[in-house]
N, C-alpha and C. Protein backbone atom coordinates (compact mmCIF):
# COMPACT_ATOMS: atom_id res chain seq x y z
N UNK A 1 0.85 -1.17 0.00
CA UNK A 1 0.00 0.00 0.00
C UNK A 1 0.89 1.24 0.00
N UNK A 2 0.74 2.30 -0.90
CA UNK A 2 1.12 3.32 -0.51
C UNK A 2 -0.21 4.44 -0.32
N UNK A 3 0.61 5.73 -0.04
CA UNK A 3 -0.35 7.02 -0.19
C UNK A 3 0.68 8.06 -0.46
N UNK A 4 0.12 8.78 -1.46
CA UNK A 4 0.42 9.37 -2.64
C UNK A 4 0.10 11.29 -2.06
N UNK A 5 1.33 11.51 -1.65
CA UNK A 5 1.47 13.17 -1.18
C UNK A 5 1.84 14.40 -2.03
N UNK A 6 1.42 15.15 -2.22
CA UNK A 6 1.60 16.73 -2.85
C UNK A 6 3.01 16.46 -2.69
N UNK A 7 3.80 17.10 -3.91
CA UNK A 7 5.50 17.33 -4.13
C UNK A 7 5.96 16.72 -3.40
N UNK A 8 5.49 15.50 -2.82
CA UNK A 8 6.50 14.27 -2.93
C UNK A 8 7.03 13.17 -3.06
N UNK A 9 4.87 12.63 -3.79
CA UNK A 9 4.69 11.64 -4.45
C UNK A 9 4.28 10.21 -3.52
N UNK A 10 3.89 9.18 -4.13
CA UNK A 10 3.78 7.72 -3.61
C UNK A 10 4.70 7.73 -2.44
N UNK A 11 4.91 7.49 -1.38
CA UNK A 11 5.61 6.87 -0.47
C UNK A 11 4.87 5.16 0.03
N UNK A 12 5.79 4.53 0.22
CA UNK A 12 5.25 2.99 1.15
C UNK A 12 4.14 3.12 2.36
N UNK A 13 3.23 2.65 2.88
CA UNK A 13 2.58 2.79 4.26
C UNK A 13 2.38 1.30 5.07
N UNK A 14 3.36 1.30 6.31
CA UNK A 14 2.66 0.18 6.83
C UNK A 14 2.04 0.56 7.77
N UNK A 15 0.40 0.03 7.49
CA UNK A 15 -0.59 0.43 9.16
C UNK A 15 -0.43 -0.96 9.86
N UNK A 16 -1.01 0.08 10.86
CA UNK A 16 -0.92 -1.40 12.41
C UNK A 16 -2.54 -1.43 12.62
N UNK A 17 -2.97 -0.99 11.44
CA UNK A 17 -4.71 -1.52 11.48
C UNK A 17 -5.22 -0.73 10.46
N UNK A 18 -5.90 -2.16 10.02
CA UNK A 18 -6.60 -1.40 8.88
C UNK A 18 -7.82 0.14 8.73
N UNK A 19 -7.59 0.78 8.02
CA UNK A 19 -8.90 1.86 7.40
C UNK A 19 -9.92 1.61 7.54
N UNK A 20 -11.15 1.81 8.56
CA UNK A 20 -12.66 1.15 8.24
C UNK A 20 -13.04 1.80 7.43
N UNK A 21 -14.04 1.20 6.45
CA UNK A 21 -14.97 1.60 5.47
C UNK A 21 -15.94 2.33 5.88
N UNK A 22 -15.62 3.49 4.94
CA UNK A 22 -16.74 4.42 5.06
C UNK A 22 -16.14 5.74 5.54
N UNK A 23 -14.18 5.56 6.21
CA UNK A 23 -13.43 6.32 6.48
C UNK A 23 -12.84 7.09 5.41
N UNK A 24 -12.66 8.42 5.53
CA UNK A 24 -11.77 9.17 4.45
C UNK A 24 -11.04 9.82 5.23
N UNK A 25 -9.55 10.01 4.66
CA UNK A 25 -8.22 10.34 5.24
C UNK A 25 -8.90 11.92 5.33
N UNK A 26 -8.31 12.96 6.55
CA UNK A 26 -8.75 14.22 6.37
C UNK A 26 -7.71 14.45 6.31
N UNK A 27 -6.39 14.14 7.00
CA UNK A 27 -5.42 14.85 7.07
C UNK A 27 -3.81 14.13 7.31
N UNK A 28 -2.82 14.53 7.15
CA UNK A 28 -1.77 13.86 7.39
C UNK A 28 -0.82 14.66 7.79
N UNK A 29 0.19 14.36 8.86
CA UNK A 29 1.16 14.72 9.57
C UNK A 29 2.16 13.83 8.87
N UNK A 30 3.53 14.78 8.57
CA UNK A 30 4.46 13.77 8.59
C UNK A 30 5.50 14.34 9.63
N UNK A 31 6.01 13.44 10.44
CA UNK A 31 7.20 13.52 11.62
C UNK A 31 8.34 12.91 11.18
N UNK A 32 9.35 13.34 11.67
CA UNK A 32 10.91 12.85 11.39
C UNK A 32 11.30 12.93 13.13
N UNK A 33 11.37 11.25 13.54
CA UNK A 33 12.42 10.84 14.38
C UNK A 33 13.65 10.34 14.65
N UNK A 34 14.59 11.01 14.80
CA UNK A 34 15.74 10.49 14.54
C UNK A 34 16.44 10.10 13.16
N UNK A 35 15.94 8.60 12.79
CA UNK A 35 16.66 8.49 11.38
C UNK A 35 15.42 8.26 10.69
N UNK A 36 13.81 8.27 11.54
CA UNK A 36 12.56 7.49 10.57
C UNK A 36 12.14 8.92 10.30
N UNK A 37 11.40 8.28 9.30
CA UNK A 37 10.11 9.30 9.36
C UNK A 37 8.76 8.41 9.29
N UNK A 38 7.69 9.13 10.34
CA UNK A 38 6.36 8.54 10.32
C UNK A 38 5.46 9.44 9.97
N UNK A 39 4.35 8.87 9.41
CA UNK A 39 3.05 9.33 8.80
C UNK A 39 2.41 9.24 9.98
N UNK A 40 1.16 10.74 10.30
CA UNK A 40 0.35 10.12 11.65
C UNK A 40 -1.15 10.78 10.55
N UNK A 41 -2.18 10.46 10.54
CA UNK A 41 -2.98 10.20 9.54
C UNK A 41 -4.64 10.13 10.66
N UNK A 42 -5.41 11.51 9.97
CA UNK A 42 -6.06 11.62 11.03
C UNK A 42 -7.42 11.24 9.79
N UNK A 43 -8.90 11.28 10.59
CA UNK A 43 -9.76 9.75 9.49
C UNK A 43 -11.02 10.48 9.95
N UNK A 44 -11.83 10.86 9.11
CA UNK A 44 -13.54 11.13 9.53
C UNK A 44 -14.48 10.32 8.77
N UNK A 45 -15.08 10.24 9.60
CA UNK A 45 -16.16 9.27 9.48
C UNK A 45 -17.34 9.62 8.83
């Protein structure tokens, strides 16, 4: 799975639980820890 960001394209996503149906992404954070970077990915119903 990926998800696909403004100027910077497809990146990989692994969730630790799936998307329920009927959910649409509203918004996305991206964070840089140390050497990662994580997606935090907020969902309305």
């Amino acid at each position: 799975m990926h998800i696909k960001l403004p100027k910077i394209g497809a990146i990989p996503v692994n969730l630790h639980r799936p998307i329920p149906t009927g959910f649409v992404v509203k918004q996305v954070r991206i964070l840089r820890k140390a050497d990662r970077w994580y997606a935090s990915i907020s969902l309305q119903c």
